[in-house]
PDB file of N, CA and C in Angstrom:
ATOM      1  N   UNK A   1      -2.958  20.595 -13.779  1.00  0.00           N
ATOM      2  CA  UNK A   1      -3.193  19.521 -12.823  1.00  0.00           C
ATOM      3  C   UNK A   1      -1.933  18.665 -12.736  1.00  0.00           C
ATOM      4  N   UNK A   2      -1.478  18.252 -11.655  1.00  0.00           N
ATOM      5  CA  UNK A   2      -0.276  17.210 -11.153  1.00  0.00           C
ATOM      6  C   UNK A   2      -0.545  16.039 -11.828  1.00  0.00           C
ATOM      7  N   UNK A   3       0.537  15.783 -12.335  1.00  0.00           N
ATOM      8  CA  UNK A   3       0.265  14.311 -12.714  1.00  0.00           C
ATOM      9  C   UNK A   3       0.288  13.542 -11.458  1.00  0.00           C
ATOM     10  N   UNK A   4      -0.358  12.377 -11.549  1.00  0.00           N
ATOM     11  CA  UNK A   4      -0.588  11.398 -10.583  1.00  0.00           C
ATOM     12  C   UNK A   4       0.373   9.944 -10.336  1.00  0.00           C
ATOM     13  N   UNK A   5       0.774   9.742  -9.430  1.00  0.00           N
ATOM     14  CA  UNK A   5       2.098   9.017  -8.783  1.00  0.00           C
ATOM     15  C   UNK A   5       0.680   7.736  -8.624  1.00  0.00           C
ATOM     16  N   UNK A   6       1.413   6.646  -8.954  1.00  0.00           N
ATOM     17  CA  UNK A   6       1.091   4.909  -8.779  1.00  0.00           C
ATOM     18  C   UNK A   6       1.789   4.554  -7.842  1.00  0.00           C
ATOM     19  N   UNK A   7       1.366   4.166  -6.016  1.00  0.00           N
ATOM     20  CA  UNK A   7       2.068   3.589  -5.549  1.00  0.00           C
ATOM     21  C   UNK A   7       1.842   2.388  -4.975  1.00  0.00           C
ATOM     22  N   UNK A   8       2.843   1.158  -5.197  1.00  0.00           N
ATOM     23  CA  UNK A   8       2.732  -0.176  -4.490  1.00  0.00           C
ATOM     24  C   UNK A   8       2.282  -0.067  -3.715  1.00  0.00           C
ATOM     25  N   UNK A   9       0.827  -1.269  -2.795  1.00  0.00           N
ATOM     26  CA  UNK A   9       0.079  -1.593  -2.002  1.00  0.00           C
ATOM     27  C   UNK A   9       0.234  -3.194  -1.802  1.00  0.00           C
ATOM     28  N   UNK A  10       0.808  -3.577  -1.066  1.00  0.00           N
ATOM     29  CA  UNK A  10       1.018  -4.614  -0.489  1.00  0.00           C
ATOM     30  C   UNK A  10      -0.536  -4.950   0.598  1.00  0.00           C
ATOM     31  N   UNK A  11      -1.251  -6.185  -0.024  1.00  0.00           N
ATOM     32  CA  UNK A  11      -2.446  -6.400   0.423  1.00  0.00           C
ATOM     33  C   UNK A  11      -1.813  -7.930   1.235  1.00  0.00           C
ATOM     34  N   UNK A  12      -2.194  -8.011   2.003  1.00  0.00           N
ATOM     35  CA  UNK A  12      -2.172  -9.407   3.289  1.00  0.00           C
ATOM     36  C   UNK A  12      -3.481  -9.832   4.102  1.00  0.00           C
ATOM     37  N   UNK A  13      -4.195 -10.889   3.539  1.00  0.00           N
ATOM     38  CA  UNK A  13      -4.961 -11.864   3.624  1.00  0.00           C
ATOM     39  C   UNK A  13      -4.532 -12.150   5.737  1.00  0.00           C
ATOM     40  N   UNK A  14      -5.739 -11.994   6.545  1.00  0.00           N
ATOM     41  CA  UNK A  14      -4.839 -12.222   8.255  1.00  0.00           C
ATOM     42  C   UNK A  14      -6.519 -13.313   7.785  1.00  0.00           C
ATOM     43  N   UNK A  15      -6.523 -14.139   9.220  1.00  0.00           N
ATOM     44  CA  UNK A  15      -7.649 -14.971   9.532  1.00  0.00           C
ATOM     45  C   UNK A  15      -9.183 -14.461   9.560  1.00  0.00           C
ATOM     46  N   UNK A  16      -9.436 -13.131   9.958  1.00  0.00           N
ATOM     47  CA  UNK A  16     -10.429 -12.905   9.900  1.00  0.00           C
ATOM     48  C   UNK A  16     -10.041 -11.200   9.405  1.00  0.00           C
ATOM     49  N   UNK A  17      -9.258 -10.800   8.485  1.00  0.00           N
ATOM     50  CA  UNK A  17      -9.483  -9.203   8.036  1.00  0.00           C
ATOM     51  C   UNK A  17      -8.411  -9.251   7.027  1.00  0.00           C
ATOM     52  N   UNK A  18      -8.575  -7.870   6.424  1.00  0.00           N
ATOM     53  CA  UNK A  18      -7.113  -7.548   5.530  1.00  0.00           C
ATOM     54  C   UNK A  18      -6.272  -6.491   6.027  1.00  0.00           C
ATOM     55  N   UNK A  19      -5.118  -6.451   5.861  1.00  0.00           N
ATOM     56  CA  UNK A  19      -4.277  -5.373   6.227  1.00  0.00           C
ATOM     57  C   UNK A  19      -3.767  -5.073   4.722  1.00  0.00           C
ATOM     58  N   UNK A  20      -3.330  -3.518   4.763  1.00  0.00           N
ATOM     59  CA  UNK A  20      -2.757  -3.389   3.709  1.00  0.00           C
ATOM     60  C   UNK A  20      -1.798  -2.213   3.944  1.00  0.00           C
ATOM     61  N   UNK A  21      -0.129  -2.372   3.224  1.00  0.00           N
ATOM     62  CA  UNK A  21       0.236  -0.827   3.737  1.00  0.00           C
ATOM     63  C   UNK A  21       1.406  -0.635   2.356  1.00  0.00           C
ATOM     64  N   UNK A  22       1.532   0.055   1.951  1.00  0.00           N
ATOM     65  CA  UNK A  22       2.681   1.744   0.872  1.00  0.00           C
ATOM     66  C   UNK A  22       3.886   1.272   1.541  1.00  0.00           C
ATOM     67  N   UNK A  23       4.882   0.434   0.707  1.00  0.00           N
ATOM     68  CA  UNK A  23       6.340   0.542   1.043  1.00  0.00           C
ATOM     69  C   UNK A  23       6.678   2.093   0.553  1.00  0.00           C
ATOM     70  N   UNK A  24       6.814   2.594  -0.297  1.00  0.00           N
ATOM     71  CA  UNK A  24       7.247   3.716  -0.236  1.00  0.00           C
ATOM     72  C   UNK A  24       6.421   4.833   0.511  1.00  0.00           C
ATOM     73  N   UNK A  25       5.411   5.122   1.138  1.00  0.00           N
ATOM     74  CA  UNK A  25       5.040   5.271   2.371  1.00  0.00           C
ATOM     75  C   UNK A  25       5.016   5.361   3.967  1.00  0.00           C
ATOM     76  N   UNK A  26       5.985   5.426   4.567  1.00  0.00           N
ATOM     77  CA  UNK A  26       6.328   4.563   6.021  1.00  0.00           C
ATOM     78  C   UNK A  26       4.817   4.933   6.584  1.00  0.00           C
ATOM     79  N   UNK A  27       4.389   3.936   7.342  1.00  0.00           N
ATOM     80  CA  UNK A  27       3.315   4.079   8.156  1.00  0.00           C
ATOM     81  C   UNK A  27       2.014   4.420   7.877  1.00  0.00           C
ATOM     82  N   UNK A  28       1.984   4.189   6.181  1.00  0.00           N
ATOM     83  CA  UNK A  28       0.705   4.394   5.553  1.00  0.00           C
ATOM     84  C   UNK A  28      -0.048   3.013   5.627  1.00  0.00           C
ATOM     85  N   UNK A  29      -1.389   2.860   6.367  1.00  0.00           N
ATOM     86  CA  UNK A  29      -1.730   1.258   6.322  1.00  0.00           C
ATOM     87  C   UNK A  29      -3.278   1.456   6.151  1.00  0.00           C
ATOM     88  N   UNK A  30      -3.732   0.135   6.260  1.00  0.00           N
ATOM     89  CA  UNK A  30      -5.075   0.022   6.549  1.00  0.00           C
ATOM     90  C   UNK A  30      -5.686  -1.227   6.301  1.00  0.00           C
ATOM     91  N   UNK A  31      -6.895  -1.411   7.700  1.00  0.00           N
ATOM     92  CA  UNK A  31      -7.216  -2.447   7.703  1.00  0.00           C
ATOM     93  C   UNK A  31      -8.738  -2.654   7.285  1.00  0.00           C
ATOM     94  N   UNK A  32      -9.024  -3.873   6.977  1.00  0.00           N
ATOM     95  CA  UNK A  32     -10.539  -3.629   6.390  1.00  0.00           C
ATOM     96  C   UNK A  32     -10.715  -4.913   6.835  1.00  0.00           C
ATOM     97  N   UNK A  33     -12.880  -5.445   6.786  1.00  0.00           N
ATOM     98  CA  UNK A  33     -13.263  -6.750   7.391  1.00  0.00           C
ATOM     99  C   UNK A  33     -12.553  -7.767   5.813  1.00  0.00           C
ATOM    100  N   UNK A  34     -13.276  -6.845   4.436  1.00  0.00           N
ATOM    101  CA  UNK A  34     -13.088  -7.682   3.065  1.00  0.00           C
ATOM    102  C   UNK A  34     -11.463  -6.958   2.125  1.00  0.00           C
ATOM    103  N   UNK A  35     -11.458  -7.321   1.324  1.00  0.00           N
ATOM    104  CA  UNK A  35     -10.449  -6.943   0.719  1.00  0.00           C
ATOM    105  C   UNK A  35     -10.741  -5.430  -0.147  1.00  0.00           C
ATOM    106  N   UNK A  36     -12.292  -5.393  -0.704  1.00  0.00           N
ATOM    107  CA  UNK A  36     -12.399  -4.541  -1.229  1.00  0.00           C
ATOM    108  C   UNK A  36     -12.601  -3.169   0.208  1.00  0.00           C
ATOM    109  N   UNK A  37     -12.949  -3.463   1.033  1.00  0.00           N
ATOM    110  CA  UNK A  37     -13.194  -2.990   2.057  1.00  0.00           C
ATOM    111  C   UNK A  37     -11.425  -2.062   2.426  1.00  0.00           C
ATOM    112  N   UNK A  38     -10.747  -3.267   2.607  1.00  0.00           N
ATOM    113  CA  UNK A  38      -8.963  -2.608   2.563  1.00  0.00           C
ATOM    114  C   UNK A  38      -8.883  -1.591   1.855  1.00  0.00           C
ATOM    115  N   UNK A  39      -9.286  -2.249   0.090  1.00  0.00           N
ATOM    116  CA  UNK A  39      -8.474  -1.331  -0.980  1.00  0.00           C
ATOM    117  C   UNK A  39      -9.023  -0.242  -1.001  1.00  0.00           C
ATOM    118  N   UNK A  40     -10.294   0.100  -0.076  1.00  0.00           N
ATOM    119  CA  UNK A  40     -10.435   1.129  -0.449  1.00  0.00           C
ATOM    120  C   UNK A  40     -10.509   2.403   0.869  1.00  0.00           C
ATOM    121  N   UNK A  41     -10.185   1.538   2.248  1.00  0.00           N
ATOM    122  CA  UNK A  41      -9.550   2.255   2.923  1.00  0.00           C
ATOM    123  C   UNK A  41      -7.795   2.774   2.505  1.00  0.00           C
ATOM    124  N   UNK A  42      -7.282   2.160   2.120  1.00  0.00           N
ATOM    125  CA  UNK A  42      -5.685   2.431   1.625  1.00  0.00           C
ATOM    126  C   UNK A  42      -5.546   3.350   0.658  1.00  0.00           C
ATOM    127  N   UNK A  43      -6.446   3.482   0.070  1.00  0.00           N
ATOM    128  CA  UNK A  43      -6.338   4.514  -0.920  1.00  0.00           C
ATOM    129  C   UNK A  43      -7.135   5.578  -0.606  1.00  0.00           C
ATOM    130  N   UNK A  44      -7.787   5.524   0.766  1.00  0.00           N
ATOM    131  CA  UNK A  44      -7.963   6.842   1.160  1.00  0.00           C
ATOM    132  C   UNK A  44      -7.175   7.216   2.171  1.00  0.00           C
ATOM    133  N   UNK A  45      -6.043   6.431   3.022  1.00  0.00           N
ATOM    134  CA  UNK A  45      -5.212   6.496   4.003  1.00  0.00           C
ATOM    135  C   UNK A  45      -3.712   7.454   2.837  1.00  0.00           C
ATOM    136  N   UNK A  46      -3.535   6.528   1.577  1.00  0.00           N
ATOM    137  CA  UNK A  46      -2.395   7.250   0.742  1.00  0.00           C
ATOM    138  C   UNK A  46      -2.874   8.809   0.813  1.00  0.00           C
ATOM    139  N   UNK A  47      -4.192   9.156   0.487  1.00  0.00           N
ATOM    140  CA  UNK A  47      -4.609  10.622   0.175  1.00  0.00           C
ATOM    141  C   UNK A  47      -4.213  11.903   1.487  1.00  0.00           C
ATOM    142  N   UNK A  48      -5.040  10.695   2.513  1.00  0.00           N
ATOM    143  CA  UNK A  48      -4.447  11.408   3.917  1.00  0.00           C
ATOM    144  C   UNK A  48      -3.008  11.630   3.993  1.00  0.00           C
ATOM    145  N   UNK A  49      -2.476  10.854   3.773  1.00  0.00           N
ATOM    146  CA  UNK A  49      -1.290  10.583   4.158  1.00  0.00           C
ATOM    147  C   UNK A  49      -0.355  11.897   3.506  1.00  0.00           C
ATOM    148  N   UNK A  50      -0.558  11.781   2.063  1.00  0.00           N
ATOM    149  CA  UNK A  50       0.306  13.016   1.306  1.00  0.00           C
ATOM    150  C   UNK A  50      -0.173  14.147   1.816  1.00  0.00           C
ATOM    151  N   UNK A  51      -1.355  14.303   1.927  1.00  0.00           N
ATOM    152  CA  UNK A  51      -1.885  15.779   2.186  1.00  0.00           C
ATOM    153  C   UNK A  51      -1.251  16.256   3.828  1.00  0.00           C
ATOM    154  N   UNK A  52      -0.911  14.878   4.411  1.00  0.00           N
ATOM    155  CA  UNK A  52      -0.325  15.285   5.593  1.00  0.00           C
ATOM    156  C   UNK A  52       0.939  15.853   5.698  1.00  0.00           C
ATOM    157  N   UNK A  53       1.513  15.306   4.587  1.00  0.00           N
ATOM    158  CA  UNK A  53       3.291  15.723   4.612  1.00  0.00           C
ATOM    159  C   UNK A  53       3.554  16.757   3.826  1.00  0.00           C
ATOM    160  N   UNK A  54       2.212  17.047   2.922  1.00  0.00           N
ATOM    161  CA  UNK A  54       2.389  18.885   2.072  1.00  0.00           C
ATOM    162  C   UNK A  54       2.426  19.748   3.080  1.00  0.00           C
ATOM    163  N   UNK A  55       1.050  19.370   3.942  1.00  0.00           N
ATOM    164  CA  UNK A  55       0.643  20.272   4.943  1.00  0.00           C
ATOM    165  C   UNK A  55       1.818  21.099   5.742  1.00  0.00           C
ATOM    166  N   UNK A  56       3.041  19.530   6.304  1.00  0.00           N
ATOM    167  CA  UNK A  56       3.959  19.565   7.072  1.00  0.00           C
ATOM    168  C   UNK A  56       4.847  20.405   6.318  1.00  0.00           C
ATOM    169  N   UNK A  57       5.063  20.238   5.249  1.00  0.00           N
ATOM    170  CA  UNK A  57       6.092  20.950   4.420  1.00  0.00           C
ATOM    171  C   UNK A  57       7.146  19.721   4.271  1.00  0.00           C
ATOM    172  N   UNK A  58       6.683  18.989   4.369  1.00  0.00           N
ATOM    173  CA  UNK A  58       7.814  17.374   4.082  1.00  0.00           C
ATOM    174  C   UNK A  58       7.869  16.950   2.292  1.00  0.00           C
ATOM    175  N   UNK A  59       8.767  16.525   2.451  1.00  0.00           N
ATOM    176  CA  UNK A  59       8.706  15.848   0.774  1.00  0.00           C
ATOM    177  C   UNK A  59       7.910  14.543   0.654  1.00  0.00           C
ATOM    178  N   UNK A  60       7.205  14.769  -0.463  1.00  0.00           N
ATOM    179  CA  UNK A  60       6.116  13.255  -0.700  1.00  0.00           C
ATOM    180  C   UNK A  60       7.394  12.626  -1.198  1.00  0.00           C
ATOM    181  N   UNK A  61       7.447  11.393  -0.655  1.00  0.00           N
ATOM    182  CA  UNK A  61       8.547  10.300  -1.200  1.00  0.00           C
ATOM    183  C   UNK A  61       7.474  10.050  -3.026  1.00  0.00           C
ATOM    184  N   UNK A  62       8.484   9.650  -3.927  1.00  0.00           N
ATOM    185  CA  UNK A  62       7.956   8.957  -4.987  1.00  0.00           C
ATOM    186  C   UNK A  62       7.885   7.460  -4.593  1.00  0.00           C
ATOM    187  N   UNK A  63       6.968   7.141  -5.882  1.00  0.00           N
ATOM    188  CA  UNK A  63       7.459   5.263  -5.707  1.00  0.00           C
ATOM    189  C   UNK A  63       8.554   5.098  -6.566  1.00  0.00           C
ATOM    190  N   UNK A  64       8.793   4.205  -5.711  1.00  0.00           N
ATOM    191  CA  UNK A  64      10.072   3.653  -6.489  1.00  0.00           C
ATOM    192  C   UNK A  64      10.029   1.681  -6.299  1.00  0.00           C
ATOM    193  N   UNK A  65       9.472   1.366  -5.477  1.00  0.00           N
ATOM    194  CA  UNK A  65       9.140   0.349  -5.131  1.00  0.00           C
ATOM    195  C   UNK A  65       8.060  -0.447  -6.499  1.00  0.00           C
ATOM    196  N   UNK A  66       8.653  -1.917  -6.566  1.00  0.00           N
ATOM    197  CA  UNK A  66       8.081  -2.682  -7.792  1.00  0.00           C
ATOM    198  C   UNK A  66       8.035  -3.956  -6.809  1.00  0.00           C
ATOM    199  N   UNK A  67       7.391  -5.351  -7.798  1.00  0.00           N
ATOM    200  CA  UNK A  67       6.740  -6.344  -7.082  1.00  0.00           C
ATOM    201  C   UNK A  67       7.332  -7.339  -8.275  1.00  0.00           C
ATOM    202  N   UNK A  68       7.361  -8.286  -7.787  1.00  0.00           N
ATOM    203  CA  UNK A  68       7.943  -9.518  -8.615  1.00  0.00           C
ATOM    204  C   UNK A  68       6.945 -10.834  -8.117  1.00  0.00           C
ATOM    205  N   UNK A  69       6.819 -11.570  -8.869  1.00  0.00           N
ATOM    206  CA  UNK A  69       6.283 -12.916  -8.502  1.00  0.00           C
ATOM    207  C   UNK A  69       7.415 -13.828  -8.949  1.00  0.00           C
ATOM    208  N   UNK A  70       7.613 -14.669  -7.896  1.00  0.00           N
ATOM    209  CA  UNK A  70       8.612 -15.503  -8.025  1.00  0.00           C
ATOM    210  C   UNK A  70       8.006 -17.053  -7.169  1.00  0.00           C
ATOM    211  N   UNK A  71       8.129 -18.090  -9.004  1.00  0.00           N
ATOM    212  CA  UNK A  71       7.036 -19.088  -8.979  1.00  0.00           C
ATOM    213  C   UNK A  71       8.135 -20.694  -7.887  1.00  0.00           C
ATOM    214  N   UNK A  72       7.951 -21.523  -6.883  1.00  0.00           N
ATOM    215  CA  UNK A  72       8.225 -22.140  -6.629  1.00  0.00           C
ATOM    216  C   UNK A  72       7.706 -23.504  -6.737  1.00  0.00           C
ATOM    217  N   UNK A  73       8.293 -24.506  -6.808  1.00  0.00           N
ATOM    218  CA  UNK A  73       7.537 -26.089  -7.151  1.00  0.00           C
ATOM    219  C   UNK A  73       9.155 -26.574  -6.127  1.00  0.00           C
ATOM    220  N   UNK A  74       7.871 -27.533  -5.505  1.00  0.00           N
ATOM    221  CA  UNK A  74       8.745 -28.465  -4.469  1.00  0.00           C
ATOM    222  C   UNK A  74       9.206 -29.462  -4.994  1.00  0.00           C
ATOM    223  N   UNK A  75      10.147 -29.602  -4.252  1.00  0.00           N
ATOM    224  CA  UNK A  75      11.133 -30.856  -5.608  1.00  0.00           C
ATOM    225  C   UNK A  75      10.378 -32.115  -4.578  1.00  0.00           C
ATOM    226  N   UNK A  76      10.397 -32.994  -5.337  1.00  0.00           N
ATOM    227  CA  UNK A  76       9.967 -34.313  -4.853  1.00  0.00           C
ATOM    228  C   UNK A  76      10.539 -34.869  -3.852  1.00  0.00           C
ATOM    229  N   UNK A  77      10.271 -35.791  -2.660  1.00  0.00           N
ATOM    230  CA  UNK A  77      10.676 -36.219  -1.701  1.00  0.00           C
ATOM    231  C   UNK A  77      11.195 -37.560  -1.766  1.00  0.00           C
TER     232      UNK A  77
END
């Protein structure tokens, strides 16, 4: 069995839905009404998605893509 690839999912909060899409992915997305609703369209859009580019005979990109939190405080006025 293949070992299994972890790839970044960038989740975005819109006014009334979630979007979510695979930087190392181009054009892998998905939208949902809740968040769990997203995560779990996106992770069936990643599945589509590879099986689309074996199919093609394309190379599955790896991840390579990482996430940082970077904390800000407003300086006083």
């Amino acid at each position: 069995m293949a070992e299994a690839n972890e790839y970044l999912v960038v989740i975005e909060e819109g006014p009334s839905s979630f979007g979510a899409y695979v930087p190392d992915l181009p054009g892998c997305v998905a939208v949902g009404e809740s968040r769990e609703e997203c995560e779990a369209l996106i992770r069936d859009a990643i599945a589509f998605h590879i099986e689309g580019l074996i199919e093609k005979g394309e190379p599955v990109p790896q991840p390579h893509s990482s996430i940082i939190q970077v904390p800000y405080r407003p300086s006083a006025a």
